[in-house]
N, C-alpha and C. Protein backbone atom coordinates (compact mmCIF):
# COMPACT_ATOMS: atom_id res chain seq x y z
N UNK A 1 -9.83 -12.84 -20.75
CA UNK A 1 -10.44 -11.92 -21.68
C UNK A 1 -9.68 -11.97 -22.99
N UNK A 2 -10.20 -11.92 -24.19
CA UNK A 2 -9.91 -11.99 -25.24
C UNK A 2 -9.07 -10.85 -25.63
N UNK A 3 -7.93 -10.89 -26.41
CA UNK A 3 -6.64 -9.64 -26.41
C UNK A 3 -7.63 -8.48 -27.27
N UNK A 4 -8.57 -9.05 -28.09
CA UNK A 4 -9.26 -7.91 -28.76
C UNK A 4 -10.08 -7.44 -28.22
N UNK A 5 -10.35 -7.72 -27.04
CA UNK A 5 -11.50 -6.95 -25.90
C UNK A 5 -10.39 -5.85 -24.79
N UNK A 6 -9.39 -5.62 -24.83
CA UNK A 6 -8.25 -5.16 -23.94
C UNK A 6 -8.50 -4.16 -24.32
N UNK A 7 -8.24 -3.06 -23.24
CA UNK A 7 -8.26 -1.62 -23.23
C UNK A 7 -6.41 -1.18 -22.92
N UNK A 8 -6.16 -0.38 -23.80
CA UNK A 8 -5.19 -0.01 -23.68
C UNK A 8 -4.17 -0.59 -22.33
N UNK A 9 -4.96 0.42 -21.59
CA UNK A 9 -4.25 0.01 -20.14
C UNK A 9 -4.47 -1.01 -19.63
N UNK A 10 -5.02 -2.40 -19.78
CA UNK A 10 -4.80 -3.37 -19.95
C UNK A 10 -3.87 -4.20 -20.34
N UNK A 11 -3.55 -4.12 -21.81
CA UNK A 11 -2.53 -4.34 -22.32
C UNK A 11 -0.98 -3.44 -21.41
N UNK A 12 -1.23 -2.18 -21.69
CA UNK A 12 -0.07 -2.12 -20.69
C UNK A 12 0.18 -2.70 -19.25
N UNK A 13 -0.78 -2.94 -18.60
CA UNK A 13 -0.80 -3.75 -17.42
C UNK A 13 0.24 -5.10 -17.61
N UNK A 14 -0.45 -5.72 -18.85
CA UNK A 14 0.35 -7.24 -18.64
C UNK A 14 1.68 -6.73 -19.50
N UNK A 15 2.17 -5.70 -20.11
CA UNK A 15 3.44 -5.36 -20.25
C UNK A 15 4.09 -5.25 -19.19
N UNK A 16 3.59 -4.52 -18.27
CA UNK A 16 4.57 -4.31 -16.72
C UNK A 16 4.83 -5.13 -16.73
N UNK A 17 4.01 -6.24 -16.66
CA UNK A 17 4.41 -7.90 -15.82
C UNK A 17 5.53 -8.44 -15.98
N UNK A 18 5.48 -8.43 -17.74
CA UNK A 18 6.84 -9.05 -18.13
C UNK A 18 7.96 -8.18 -17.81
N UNK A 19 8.03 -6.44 -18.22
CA UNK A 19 9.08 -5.74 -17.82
C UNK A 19 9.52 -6.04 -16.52
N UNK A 20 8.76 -6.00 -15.47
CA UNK A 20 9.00 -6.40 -14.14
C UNK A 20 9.96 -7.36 -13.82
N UNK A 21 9.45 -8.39 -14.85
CA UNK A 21 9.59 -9.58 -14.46
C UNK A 21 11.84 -9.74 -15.10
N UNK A 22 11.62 -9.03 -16.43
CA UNK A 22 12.66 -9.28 -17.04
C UNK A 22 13.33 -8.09 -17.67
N UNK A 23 13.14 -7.02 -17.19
CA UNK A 23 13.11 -5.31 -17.69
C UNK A 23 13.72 -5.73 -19.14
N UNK A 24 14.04 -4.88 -19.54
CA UNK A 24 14.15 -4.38 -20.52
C UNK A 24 14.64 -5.27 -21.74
N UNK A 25 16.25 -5.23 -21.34
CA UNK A 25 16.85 -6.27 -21.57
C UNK A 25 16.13 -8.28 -22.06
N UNK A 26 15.74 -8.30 -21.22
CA UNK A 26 15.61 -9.45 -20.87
C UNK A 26 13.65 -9.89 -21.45
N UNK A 27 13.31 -8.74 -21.53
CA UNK A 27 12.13 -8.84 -21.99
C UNK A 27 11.71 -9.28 -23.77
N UNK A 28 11.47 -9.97 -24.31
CA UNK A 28 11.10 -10.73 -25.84
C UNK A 28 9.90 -10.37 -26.25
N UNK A 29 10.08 -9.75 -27.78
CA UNK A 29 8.76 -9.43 -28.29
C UNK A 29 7.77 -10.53 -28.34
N UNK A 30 8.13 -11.79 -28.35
CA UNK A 30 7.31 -13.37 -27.74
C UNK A 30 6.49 -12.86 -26.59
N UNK A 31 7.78 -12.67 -25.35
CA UNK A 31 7.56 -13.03 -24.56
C UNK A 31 6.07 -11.81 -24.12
N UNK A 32 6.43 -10.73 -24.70
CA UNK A 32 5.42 -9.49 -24.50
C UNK A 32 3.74 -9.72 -25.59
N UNK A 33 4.23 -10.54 -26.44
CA UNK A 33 3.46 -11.07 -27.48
C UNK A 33 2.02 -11.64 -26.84
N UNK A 34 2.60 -12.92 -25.87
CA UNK A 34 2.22 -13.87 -25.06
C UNK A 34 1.81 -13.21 -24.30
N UNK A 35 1.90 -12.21 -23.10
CA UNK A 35 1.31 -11.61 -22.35
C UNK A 35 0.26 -10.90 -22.45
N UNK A 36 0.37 -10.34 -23.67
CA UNK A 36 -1.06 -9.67 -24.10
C UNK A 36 -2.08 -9.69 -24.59
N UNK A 37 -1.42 -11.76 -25.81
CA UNK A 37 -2.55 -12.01 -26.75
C UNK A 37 -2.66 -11.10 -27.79
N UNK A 38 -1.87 -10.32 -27.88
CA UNK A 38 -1.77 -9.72 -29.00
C UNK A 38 -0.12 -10.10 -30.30
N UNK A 39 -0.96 -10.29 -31.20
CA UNK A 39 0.31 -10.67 -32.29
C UNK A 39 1.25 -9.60 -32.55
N UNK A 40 2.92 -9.54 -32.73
CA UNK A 40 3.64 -8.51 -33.39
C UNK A 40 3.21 -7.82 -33.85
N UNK A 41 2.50 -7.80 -34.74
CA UNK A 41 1.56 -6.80 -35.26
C UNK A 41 0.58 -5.92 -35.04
N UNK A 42 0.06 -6.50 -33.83
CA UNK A 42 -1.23 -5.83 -33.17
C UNK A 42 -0.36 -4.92 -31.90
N UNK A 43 0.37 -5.68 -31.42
CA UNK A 43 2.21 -4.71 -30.73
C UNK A 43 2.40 -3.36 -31.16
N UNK A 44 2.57 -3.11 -32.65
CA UNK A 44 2.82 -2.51 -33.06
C UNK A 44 1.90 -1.50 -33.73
N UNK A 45 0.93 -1.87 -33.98
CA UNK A 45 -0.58 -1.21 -34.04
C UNK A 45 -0.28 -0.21 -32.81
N UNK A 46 -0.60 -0.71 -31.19
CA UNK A 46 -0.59 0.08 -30.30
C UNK A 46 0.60 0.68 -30.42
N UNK A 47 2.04 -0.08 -30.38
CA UNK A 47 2.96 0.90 -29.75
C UNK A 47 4.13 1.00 -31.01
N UNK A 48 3.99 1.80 -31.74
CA UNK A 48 4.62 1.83 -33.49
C UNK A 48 6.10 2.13 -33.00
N UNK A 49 6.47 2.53 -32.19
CA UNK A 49 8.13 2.49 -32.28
C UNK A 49 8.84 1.38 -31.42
N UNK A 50 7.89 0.20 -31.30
CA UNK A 50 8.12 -1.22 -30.78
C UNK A 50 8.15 -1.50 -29.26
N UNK A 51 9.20 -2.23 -28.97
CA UNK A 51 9.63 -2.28 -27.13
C UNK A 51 9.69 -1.10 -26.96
N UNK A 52 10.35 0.04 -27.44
CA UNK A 52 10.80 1.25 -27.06
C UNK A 52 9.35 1.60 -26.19
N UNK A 53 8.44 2.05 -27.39
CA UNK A 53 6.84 2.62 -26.50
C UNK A 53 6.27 2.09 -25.28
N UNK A 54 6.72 0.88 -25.82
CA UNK A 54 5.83 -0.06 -24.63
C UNK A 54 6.76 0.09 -23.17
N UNK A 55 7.93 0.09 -23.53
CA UNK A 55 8.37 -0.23 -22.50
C UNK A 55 7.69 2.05 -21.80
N UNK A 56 8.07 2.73 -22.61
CA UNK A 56 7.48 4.02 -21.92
C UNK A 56 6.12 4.22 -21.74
N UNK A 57 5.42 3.67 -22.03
CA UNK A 57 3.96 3.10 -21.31
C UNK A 57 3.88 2.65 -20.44
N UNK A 58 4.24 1.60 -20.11
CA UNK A 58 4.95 0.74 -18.76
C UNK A 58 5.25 1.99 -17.69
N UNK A 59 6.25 3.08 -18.17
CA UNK A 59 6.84 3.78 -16.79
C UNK A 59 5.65 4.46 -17.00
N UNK A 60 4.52 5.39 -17.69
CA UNK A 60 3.72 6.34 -17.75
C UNK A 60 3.26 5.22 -17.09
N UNK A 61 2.33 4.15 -17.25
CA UNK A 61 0.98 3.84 -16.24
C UNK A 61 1.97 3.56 -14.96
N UNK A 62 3.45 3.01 -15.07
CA UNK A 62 3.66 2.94 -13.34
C UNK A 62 3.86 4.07 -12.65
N UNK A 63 3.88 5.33 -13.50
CA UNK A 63 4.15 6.54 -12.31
C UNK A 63 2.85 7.05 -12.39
N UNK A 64 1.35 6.99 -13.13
CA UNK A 64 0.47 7.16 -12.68
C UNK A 64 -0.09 6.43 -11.61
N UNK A 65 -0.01 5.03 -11.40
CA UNK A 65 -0.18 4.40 -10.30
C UNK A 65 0.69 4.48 -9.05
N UNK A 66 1.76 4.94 -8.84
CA UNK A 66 2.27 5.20 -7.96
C UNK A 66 2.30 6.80 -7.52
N UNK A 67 1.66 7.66 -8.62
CA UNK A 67 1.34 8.80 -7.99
C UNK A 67 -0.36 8.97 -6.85
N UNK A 68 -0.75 7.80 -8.10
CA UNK A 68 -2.33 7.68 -6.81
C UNK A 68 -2.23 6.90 -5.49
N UNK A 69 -1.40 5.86 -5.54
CA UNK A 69 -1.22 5.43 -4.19
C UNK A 69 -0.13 5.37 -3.53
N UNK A 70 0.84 6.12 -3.79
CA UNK A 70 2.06 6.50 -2.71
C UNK A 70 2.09 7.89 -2.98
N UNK A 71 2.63 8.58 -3.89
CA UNK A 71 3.02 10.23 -3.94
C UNK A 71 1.79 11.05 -3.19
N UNK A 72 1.21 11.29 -3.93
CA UNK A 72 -0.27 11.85 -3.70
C UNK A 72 -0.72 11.66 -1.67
N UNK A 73 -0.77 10.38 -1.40
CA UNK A 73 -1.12 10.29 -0.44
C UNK A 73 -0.27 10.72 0.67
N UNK A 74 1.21 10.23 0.29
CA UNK A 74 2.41 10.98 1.47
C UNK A 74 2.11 12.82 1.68
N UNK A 75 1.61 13.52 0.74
CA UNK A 75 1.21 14.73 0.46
C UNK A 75 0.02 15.00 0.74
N UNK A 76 -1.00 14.14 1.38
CA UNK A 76 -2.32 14.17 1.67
C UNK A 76 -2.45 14.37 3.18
N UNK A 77 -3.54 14.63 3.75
CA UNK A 77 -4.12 14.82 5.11
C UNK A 77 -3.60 13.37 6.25
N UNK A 78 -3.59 14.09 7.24
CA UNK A 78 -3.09 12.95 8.24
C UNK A 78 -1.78 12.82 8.56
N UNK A 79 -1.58 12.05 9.60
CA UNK A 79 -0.19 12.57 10.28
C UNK A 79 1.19 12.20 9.57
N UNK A 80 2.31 12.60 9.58
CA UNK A 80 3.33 12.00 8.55
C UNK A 80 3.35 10.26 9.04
N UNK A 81 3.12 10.14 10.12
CA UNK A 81 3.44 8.77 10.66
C UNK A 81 2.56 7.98 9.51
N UNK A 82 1.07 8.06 9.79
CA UNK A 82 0.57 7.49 9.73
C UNK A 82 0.71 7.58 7.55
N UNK A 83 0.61 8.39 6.80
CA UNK A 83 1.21 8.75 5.35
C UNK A 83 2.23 7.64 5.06
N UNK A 84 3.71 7.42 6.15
CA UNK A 84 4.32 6.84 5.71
C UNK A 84 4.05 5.59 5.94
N UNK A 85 3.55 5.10 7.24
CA UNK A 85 3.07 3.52 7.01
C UNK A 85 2.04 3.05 6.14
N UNK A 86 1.59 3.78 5.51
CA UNK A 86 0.40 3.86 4.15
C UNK A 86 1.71 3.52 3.06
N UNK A 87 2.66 4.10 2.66
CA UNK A 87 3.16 3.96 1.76
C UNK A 87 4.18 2.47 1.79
N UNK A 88 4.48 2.26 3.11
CA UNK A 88 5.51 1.49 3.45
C UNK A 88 4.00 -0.23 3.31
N UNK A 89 2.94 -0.36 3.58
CA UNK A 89 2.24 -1.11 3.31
C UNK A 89 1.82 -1.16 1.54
N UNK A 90 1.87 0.20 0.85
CA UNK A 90 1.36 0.12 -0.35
C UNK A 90 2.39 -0.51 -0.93
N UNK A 91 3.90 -0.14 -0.77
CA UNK A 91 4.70 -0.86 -1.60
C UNK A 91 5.31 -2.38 -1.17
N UNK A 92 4.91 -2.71 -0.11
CA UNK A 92 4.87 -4.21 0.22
C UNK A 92 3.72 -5.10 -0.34
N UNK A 93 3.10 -4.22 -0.59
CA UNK A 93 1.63 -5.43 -1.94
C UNK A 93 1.82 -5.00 -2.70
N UNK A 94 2.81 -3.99 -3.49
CA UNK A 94 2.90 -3.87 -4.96
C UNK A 94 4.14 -4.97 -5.17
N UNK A 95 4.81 -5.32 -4.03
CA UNK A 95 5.95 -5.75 -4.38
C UNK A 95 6.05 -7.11 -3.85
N UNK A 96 4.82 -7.16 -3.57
CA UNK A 96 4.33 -9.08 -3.21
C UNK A 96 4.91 -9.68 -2.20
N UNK A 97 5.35 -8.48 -0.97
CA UNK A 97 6.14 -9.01 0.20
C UNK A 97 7.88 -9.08 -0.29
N UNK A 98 8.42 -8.58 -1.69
CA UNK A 98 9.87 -8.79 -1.75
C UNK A 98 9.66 -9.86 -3.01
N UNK A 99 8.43 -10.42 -3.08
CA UNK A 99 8.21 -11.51 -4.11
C UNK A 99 8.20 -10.89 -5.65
N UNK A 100 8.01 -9.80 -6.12
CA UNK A 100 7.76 -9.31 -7.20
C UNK A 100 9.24 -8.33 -7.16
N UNK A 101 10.16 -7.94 -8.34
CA UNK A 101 11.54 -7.33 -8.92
C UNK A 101 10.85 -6.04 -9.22
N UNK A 102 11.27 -5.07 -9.14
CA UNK A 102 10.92 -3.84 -9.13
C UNK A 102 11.09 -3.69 -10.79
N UNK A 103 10.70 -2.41 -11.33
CA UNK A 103 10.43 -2.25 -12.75
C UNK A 103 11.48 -1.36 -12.88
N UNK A 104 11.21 -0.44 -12.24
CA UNK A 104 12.33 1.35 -12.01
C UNK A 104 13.88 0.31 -11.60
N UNK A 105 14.36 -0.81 -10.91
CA UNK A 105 15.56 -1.69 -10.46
C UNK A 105 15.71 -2.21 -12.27
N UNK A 106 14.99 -2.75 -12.48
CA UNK A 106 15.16 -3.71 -13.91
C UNK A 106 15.65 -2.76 -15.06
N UNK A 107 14.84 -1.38 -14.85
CA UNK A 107 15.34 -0.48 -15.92
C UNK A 107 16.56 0.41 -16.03
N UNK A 108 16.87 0.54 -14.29
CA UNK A 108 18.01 1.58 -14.52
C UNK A 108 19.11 0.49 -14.27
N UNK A 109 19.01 -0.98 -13.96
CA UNK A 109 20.58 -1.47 -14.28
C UNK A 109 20.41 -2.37 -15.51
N UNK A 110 19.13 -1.94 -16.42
CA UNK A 110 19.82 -2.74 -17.65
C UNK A 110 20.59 -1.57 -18.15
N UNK A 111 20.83 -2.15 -20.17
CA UNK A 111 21.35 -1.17 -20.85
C UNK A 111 20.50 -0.52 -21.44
N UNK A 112 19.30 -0.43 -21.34
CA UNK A 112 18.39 0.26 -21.63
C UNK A 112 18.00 1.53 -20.69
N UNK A 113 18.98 1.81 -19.65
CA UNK A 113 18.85 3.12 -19.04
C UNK A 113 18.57 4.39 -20.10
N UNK A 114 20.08 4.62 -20.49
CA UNK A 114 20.07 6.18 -21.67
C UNK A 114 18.80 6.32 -22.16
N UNK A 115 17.68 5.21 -22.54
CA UNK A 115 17.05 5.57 -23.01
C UNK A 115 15.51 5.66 -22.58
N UNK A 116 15.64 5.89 -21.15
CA UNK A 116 14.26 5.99 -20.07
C UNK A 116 14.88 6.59 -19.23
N UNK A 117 16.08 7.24 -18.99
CA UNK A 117 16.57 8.19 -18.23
C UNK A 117 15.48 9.50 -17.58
N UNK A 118 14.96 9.78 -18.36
CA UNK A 118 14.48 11.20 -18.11
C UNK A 118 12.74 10.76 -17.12
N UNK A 119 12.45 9.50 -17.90
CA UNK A 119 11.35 9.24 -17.05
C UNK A 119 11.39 8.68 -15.86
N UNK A 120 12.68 7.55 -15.87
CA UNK A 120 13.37 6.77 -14.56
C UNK A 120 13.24 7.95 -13.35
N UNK A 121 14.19 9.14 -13.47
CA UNK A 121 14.62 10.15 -12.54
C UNK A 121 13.15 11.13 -12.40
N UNK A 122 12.37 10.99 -13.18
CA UNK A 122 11.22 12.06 -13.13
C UNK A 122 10.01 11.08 -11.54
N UNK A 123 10.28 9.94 -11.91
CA UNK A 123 9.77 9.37 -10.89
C UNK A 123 10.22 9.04 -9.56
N UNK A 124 11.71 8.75 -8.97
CA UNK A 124 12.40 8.81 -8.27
C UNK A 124 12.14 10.63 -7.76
N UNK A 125 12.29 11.81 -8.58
CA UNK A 125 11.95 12.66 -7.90
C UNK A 125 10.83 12.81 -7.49
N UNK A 126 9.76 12.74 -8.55
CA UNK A 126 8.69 12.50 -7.30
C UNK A 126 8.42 11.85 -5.93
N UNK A 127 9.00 10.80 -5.70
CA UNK A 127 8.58 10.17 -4.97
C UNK A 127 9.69 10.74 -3.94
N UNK A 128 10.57 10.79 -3.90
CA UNK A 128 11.67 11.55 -3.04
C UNK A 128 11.32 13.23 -2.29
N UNK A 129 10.48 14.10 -3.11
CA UNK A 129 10.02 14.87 -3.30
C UNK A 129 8.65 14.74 -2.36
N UNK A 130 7.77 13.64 -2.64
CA UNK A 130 6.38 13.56 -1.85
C UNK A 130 7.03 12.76 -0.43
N UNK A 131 8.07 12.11 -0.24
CA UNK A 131 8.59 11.88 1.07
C UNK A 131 9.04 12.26 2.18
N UNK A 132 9.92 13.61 1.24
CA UNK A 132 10.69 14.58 1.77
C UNK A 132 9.17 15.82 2.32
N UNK A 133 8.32 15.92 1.65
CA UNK A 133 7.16 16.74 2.25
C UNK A 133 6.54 16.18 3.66
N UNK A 134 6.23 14.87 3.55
CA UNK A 134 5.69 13.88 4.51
C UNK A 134 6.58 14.09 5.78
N UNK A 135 7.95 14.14 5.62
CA UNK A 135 9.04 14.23 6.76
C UNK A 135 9.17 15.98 6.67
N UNK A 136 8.82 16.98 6.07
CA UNK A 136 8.86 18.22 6.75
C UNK A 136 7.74 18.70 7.20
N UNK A 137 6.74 17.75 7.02
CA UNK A 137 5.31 17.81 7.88
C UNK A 137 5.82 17.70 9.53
N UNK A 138 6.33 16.62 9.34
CA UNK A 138 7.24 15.72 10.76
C UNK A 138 7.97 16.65 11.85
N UNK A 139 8.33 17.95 11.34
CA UNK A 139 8.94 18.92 11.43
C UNK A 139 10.39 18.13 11.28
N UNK A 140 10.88 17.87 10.71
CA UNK A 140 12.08 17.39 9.91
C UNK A 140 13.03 17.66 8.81
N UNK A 141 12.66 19.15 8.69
CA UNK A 141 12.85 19.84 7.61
C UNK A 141 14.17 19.72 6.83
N UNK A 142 14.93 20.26 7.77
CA UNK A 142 16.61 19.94 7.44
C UNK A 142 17.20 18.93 7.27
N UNK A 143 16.12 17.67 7.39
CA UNK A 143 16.99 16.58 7.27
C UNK A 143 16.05 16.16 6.34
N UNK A 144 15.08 16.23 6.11
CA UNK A 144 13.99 15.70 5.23
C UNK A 144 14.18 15.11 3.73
N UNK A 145 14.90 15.47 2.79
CA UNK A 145 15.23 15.56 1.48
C UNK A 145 16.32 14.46 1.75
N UNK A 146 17.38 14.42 2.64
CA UNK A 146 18.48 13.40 2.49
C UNK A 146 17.48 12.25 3.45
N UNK A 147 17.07 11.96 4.17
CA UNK A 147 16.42 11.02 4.97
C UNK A 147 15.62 10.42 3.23
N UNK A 148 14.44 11.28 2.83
CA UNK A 148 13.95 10.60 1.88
C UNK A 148 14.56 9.91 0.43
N UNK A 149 15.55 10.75 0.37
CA UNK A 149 16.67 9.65 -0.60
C UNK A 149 17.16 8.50 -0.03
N UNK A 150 17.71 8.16 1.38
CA UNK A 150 18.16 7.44 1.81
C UNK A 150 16.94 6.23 1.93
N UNK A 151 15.93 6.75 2.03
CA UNK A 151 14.41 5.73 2.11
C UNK A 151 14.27 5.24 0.91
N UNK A 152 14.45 5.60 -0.64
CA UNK A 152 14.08 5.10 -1.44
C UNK A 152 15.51 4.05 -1.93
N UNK A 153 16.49 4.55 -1.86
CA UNK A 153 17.69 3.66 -1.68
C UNK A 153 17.23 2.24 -1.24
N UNK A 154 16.97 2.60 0.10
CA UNK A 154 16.92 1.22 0.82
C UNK A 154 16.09 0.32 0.60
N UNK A 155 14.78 0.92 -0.24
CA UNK A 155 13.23 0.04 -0.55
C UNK A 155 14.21 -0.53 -1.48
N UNK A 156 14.86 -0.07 -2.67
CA UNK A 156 15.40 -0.05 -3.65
C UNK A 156 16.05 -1.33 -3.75
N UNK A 157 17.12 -1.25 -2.70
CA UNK A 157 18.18 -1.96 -2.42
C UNK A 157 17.92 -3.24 -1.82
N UNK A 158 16.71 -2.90 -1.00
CA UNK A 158 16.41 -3.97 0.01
C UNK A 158 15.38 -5.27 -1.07
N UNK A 159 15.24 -4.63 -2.29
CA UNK A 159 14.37 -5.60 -3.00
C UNK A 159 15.49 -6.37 -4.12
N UNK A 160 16.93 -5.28 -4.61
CA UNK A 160 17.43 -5.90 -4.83
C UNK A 160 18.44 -7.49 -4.23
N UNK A 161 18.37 -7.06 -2.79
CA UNK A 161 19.14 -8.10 -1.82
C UNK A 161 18.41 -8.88 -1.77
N UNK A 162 17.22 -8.92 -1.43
CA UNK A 162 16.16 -9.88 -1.31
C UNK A 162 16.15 -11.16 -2.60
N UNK A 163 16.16 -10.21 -3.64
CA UNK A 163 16.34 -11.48 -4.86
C UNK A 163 17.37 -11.83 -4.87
N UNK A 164 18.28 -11.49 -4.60
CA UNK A 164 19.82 -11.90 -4.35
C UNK A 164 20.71 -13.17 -3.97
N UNK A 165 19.69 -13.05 -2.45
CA UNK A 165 19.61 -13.73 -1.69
C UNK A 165 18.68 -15.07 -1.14
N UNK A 166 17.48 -14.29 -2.57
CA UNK A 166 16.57 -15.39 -2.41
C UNK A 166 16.10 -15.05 -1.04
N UNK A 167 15.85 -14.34 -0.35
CA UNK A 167 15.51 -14.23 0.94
C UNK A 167 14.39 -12.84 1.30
N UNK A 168 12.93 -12.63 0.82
CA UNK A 168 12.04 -11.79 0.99
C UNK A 168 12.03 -11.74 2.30
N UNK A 169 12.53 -11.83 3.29
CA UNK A 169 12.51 -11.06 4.55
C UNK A 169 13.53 -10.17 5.14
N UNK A 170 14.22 -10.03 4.09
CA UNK A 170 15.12 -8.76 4.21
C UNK A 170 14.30 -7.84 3.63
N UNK A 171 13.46 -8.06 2.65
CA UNK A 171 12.97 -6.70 2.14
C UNK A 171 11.94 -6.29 3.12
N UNK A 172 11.08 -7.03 3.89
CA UNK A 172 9.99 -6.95 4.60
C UNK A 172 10.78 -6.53 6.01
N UNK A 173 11.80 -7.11 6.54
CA UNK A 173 12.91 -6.00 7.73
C UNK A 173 13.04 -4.59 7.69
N UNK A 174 13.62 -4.28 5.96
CA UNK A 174 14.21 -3.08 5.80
C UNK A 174 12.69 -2.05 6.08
N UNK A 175 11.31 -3.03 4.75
CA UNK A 175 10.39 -1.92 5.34
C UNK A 175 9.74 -1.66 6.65
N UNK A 176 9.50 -2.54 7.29
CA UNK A 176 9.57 -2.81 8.60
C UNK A 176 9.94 -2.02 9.16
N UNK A 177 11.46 -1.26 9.34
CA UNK A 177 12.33 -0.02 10.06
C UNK A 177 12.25 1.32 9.62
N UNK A 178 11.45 1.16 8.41
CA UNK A 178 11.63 2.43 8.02
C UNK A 178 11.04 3.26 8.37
N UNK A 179 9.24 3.39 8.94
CA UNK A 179 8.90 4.43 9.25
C UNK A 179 9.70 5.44 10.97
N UNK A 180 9.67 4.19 11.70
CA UNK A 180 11.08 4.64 12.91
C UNK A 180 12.06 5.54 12.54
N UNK A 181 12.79 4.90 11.54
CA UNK A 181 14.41 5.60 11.24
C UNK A 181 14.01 7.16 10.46
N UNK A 182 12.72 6.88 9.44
CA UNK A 182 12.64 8.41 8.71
C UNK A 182 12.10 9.23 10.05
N UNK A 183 11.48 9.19 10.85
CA UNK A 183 10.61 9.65 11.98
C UNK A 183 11.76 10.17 13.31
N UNK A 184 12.80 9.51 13.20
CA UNK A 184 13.38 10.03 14.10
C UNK A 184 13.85 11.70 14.66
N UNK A 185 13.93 11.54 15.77
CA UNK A 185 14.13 12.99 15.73
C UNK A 185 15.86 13.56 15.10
N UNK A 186 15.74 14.43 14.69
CA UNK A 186 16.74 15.29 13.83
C UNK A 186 17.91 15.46 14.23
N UNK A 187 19.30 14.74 14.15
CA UNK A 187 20.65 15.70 15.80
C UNK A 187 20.21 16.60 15.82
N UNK A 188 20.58 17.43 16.85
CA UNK A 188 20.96 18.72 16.90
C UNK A 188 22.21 19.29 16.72
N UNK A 189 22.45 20.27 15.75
CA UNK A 189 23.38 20.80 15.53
C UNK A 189 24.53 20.99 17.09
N UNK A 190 25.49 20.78 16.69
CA UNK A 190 26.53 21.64 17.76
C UNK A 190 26.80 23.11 17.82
């Protein structure tokens, strides 16, 4: 499709790609240029305070899309089991089996954190937040909030090892275990 036929969110679409691909840092007004078919100029038409916008467009359409198909739904009807293997499948095709670098990984270890801080953590709580509900559905209450930090850690982590290592079946292991380990039943206190 022709860059002058693109709808906004379009264009932000093939911004993710490259952020994804090379966050922040690593991302070139070329290289974002090229992705969209749109010239520096037409860049800047849409997003007037440069990479900066774009790149906060990027997190606005990725936490609207991850509020429609992971948050939202962990918080929706049906059993926690079945919520979390919904989510644990949604983010294994967002993340191409371990094949695709996370966007939220690319942004908070470039040096471009300080300045997506507030949106980075606004999404991490959500999603920590719609997990931690899913597991006090579970009746898991007391453990619910640290179990679901420890879950996003590990998606987290497990995608960073994976590129690491060059090896996408660590990330597809880690999700693999996870609905078990969040599901487990709770110690009991002494």
């Amino acid at each position: 499709m022709p860059a002058a036929l693109l709808s906004r969110e379009e264009v932000v679409d093939r911004l993710m790609g490259v952020v994804q691909r090379f966050g922040y840092d690593g991302a070139s007004l070329a290289q974002l240029s090229k992705a969209t078919g749109l010239g520096k100029s037409s860049l800047y038409h849409y997003f007037p305070a440069g990479k900066d916008d774009m790149v906060r467009a990027v997190l606005d359409h990725l936490e609207s899309q991850l509020r429609s198909a992971v948050f939202d739904p962990l918080r929706g009807p049906g059993s926690a089991r079945a919520r979390i293997e919904a989510m644990v499948e949604t983010l294994d095709d967002f993340y191409g089996g371990g094949k695709k670098p996370c966007v939220l990984g690319n942004l908070v270890l470039g040096t471009s954190r300080p300045r997506f801080r507030r949106q980075l953590r606004a999404i991490f709580d959500q999603w920590i937040d719609a997990l931690a509900a899913a597991l006090a559905d579970a009746g898991l209450g007391p453990v619910a909030r640290a179990r679901a930090e420890d879950a996003v850690m590990r998606v987290e982590g497990a995608l960073i090892l994976a590129h690491g290592m060059d090896d996408v079946t660590l990330f597809g292991r880690a999700l693999r275990q996870l609905p078990a380990e969040l599901l487990a039943p709770a110690p009991r206190r002494p």
